[in-house]
C-alpha atoms as a PDB file:
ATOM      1  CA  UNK A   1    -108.581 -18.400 -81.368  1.00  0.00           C
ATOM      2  CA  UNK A   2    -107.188 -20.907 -78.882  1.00  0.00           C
ATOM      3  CA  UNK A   3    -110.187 -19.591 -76.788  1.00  0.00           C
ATOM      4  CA  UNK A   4    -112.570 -20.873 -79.444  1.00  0.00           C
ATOM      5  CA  UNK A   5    -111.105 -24.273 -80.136  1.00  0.00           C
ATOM      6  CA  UNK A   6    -111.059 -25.057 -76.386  1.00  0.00           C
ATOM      7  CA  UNK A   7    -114.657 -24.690 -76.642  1.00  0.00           C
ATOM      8  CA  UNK A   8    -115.756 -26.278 -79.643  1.00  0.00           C
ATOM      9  CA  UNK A   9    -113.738 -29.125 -78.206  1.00  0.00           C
ATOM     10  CA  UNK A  10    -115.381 -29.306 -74.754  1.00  0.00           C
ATOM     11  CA  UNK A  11    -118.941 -29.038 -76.459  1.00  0.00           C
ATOM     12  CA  UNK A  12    -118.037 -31.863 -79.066  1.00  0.00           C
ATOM     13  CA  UNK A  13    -117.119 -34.076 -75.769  1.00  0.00           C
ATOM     14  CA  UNK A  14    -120.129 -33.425 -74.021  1.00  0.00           C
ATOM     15  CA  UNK A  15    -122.220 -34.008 -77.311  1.00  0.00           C
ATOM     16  CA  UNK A  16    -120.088 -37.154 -77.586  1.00  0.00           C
ATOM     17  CA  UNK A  17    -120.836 -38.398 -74.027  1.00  0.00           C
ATOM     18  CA  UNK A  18    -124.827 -37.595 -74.134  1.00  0.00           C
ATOM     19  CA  UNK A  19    -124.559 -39.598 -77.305  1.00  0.00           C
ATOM     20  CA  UNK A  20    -123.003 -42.533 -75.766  1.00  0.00           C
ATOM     21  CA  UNK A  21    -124.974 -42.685 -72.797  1.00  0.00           C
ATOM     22  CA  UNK A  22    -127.737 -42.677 -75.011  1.00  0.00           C
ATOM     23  CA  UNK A  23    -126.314 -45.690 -76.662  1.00  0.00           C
ATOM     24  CA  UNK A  24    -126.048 -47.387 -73.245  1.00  0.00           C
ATOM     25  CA  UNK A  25    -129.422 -46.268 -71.753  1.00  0.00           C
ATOM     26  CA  UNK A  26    -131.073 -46.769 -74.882  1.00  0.00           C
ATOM     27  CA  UNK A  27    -133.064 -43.357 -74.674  1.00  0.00           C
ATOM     28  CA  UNK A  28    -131.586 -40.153 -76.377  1.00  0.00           C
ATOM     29  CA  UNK A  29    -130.036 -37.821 -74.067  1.00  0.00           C
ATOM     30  CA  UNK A  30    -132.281 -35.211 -72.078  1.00  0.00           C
ATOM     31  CA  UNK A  31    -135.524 -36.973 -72.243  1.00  0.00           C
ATOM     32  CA  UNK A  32    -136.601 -37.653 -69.001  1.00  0.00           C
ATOM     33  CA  UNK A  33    -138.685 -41.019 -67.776  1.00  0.00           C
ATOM     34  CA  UNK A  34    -141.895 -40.915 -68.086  1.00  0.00           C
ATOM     35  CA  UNK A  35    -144.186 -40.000 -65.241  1.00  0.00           C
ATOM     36  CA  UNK A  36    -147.492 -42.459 -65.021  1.00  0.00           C
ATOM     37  CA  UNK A  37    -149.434 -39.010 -64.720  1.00  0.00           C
ATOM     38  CA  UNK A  38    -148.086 -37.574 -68.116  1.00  0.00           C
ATOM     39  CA  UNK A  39    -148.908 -38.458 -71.097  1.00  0.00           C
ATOM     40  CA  UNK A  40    -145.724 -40.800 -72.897  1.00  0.00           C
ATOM     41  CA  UNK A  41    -144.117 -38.818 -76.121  1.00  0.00           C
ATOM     42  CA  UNK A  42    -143.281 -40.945 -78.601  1.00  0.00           C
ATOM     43  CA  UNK A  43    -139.218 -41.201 -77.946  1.00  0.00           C
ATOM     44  CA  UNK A  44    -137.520 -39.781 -80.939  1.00  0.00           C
ATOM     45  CA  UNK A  45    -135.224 -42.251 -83.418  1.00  0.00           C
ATOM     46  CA  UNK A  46    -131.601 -43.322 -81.594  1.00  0.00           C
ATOM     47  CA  UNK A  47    -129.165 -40.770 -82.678  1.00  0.00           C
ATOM     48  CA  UNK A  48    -125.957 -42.392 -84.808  1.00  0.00           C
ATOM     49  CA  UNK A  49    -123.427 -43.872 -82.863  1.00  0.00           C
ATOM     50  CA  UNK A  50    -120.714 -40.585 -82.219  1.00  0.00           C
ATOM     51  CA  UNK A  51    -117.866 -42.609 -84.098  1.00  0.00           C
ATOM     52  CA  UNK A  52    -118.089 -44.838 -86.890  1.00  0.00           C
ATOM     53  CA  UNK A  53    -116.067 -47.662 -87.298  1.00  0.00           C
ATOM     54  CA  UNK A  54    -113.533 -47.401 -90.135  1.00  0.00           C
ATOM     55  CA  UNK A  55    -114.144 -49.746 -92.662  1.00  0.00           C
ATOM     56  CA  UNK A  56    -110.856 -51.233 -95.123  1.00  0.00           C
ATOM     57  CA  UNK A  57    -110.581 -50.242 -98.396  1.00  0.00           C
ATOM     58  CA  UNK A  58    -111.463 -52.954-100.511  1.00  0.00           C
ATOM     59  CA  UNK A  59    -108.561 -54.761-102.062  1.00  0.00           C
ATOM     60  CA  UNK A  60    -109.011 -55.560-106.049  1.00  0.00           C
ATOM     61  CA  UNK A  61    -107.559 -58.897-106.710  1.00  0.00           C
ATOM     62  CA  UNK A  62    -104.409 -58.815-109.055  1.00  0.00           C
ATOM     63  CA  UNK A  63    -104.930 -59.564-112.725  1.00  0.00           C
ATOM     64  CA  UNK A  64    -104.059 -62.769-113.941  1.00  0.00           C
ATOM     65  CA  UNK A  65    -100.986 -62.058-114.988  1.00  0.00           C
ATOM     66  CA  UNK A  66     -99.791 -59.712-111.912  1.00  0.00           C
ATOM     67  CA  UNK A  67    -101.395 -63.112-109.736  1.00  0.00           C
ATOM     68  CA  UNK A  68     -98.815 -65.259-110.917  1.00  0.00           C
ATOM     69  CA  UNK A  69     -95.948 -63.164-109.632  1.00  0.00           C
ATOM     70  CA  UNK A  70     -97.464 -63.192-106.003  1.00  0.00           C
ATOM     71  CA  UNK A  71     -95.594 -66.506-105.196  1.00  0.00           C
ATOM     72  CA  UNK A  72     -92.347 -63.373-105.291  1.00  0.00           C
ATOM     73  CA  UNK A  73     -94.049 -61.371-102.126  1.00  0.00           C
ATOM     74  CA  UNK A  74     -94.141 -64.693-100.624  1.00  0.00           C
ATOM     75  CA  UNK A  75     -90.778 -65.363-100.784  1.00  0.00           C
ATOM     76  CA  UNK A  76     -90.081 -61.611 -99.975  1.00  0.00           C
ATOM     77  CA  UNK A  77     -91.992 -62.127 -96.786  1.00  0.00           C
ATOM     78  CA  UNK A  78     -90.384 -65.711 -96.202  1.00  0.00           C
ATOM     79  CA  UNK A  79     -86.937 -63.693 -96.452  1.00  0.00           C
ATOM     80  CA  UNK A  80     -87.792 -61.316 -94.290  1.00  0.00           C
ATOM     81  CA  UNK A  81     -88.954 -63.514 -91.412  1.00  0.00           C
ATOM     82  CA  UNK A  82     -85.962 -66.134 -91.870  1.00  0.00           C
ATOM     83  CA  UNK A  83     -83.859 -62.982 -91.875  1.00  0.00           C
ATOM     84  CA  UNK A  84     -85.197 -61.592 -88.713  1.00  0.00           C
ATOM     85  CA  UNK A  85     -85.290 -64.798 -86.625  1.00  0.00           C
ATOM     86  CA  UNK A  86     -81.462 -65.476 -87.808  1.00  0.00           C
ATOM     87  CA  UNK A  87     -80.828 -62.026 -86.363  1.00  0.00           C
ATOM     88  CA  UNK A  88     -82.140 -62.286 -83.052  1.00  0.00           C
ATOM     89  CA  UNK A  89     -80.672 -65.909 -82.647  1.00  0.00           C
ATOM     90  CA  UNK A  90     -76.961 -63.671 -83.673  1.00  0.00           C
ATOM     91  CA  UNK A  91     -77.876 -60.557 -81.038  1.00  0.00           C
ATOM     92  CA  UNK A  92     -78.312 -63.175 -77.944  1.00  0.00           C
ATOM     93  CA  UNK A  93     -75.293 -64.723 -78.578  1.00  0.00           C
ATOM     94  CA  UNK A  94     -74.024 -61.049 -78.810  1.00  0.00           C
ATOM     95  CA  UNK A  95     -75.765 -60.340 -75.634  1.00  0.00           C
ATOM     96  CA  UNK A  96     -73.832 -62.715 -73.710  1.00  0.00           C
ATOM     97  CA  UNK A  97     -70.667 -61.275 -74.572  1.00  0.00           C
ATOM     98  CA  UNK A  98     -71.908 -57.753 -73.685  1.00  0.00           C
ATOM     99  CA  UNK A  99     -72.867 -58.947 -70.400  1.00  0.00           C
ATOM    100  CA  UNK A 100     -69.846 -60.658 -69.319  1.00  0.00           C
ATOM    101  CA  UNK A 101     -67.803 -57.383 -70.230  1.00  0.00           C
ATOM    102  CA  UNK A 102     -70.613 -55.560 -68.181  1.00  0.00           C
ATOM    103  CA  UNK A 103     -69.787 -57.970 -65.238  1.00  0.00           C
ATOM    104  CA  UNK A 104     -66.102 -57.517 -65.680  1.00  0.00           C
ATOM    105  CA  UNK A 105     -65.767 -53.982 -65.501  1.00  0.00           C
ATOM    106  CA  UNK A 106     -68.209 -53.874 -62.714  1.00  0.00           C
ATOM    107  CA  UNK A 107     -65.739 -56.247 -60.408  1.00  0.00           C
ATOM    108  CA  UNK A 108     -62.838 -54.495 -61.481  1.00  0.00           C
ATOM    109  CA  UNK A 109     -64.847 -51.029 -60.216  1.00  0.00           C
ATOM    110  CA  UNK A 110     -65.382 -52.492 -57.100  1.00  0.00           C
ATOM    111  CA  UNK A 111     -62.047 -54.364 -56.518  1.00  0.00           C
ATOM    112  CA  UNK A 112     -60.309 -50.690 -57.446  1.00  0.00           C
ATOM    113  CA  UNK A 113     -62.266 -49.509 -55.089  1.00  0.00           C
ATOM    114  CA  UNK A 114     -61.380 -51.650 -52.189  1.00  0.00           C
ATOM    115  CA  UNK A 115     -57.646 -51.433 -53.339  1.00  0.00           C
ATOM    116  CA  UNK A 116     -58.100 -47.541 -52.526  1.00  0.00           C
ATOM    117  CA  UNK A 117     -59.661 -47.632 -49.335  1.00  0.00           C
ATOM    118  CA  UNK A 118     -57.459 -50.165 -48.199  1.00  0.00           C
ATOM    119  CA  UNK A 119     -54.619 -47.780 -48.915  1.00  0.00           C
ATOM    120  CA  UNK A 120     -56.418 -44.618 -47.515  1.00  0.00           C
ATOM    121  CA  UNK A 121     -57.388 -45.884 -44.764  1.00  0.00           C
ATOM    122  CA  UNK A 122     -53.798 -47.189 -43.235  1.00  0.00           C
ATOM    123  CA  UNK A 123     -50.433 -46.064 -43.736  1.00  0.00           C
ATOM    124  CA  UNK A 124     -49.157 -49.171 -43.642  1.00  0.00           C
ATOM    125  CA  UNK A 125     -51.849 -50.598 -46.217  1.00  0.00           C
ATOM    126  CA  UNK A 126     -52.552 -54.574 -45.715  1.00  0.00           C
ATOM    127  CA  UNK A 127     -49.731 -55.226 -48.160  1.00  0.00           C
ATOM    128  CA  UNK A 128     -50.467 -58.431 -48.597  1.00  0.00           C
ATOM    129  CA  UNK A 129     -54.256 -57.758 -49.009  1.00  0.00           C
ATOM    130  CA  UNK A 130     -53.396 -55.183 -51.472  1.00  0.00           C
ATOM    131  CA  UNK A 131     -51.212 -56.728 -53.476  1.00  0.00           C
ATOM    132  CA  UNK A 132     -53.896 -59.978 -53.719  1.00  0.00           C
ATOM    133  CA  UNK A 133     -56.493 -57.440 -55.306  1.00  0.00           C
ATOM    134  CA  UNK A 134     -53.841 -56.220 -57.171  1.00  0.00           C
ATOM    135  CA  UNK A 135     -53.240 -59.514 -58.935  1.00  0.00           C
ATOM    136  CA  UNK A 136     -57.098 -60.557 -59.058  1.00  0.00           C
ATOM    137  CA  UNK A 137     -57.691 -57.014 -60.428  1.00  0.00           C
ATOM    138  CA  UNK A 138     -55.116 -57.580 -63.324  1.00  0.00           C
ATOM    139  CA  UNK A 139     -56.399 -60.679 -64.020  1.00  0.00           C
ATOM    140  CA  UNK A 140     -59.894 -59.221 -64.617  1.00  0.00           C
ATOM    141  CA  UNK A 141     -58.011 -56.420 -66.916  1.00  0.00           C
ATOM    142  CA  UNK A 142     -56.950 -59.077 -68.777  1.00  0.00           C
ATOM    143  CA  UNK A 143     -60.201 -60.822 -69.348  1.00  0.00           C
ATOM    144  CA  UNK A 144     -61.915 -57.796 -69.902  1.00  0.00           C
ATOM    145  CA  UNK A 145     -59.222 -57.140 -72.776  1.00  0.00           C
ATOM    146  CA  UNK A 146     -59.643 -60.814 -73.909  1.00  0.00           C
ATOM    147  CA  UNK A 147     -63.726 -60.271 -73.689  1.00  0.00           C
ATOM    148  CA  UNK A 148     -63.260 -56.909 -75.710  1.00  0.00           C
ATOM    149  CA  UNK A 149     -61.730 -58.294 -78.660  1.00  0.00           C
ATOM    150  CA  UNK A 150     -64.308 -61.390 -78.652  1.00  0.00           C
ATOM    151  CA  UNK A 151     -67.182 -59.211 -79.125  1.00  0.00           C
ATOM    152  CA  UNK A 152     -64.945 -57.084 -81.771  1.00  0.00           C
ATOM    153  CA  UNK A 153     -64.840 -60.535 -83.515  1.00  0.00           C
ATOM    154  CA  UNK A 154     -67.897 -61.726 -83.112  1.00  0.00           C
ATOM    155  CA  UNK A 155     -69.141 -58.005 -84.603  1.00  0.00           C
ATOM    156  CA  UNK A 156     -67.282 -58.600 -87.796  1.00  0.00           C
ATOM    157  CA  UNK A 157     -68.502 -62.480 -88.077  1.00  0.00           C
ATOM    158  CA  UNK A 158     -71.851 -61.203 -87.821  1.00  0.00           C
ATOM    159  CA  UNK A 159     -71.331 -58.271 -90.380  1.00  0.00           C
ATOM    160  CA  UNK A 160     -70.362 -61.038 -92.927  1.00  0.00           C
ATOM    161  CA  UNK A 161     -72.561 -63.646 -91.986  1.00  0.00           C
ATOM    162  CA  UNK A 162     -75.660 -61.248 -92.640  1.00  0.00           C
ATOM    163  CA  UNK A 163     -73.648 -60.998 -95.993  1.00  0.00           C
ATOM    164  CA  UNK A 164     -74.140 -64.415 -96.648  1.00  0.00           C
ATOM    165  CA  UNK A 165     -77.350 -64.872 -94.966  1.00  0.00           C
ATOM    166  CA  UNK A 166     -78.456 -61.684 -97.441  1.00  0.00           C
ATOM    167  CA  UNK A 167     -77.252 -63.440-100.539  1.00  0.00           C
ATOM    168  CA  UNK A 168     -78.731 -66.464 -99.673  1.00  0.00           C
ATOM    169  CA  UNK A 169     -82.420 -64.966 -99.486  1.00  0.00           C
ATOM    170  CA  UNK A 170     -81.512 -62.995-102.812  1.00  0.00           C
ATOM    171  CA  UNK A 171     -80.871 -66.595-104.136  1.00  0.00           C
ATOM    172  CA  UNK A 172     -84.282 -67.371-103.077  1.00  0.00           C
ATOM    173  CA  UNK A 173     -86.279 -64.793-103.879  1.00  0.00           C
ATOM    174  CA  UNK A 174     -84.635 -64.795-108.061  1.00  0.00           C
ATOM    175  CA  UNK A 175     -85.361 -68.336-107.741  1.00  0.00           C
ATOM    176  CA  UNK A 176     -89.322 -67.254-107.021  1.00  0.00           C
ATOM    177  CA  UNK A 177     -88.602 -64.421-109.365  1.00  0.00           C
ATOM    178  CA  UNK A 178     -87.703 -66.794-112.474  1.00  0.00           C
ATOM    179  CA  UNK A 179     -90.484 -69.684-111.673  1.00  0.00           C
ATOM    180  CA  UNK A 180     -93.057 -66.841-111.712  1.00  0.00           C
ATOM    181  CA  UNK A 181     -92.195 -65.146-114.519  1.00  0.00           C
ATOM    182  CA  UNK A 182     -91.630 -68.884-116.638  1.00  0.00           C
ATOM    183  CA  UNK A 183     -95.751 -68.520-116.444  1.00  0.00           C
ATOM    184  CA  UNK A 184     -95.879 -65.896-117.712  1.00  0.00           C
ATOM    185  CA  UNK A 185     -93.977 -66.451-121.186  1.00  0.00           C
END
């Protein structure tokens, strides 16, 4: 069966592609140029383009009625946009964060690092050295721990924020709700 499919596939391309060159060329596939010696065939009607384009359905306007609650899916779509650009303005304030933790636990890596080598590679380890990145080290633990329990903070502001924010849209939107359906009565 496979067998058969991979066959009926390569003959629909190669049907496909004589039909499209035949769109370019403007003469249907296989019919060679005419000679000046032989006598000219009348050229047979362009075949139908291989793929048609796919029209929209149609939309039926709303009823009279249903057309004076449209002003709602406005306000729907208003929501949704205010919504979304009040989100991203939230996640790159949240990104910042992120990326300062990212850089702190990246200098602490490397500073742990050094500390370790400097104590592998001497017995008597560069005290002073060591006990420097030691310091600088828990210093950066310390930020890290401060930067930690920012971004827990700012993760709960944000959680009740969108709260708010979410409430405030709803406000909107029954507003649009109630004007509409006024017309109505």
């Amino acid at each position: 069966m496979k067998r058969n499919s991979l066959l009926l596939l390569v003959s629909a391309f190669f049907v496909c592609a004589a039909a499209l060159r035949a769109a370019e060329t403007g003469k249907p596939a296989g019919v060679a140029p005419a000679d000046e010696t032989t006598p000219a065939v009348a050229e047979p009607a362009p075949a139908a383009p291989a793929v048609a384009p796919e029209a929209k359905p149609v939309e039926k306007p709303l009823q009279a009625s249903a057309a004076k609650l449209e002003p709602v899916v406005d306000s729907y779509q208003i929501a949704h946009d205010d919504f979304l650009a009040w989100l991203k303005s939230s996640s790159e304030k949240l990104a910042a964060v992120d990326q300062k933790v990212e850089g702190l636990k990246a200098k602490i890596t490397a500073n742990e690092a050094q500390i370790t080598k400097l104590k592998m590679d001497s017995a008597q380890a560069d005290s002073a050295q060591t006990r420097a990145l030691e310091s600088r080290t828990k210093d950066l633990w310390s930020q890290l721990k401060d930067e930690r329990q920012r971004q827990a903070e700012m993760s709960k502001a944000l959680g009740r924020a969108a709260e708010q924010k979410v409430k405030e849209l709803d406000g909107l939107i029954s507003d649009a709700a109630q004007k509409a359906s006024a017309q109505l009565r």
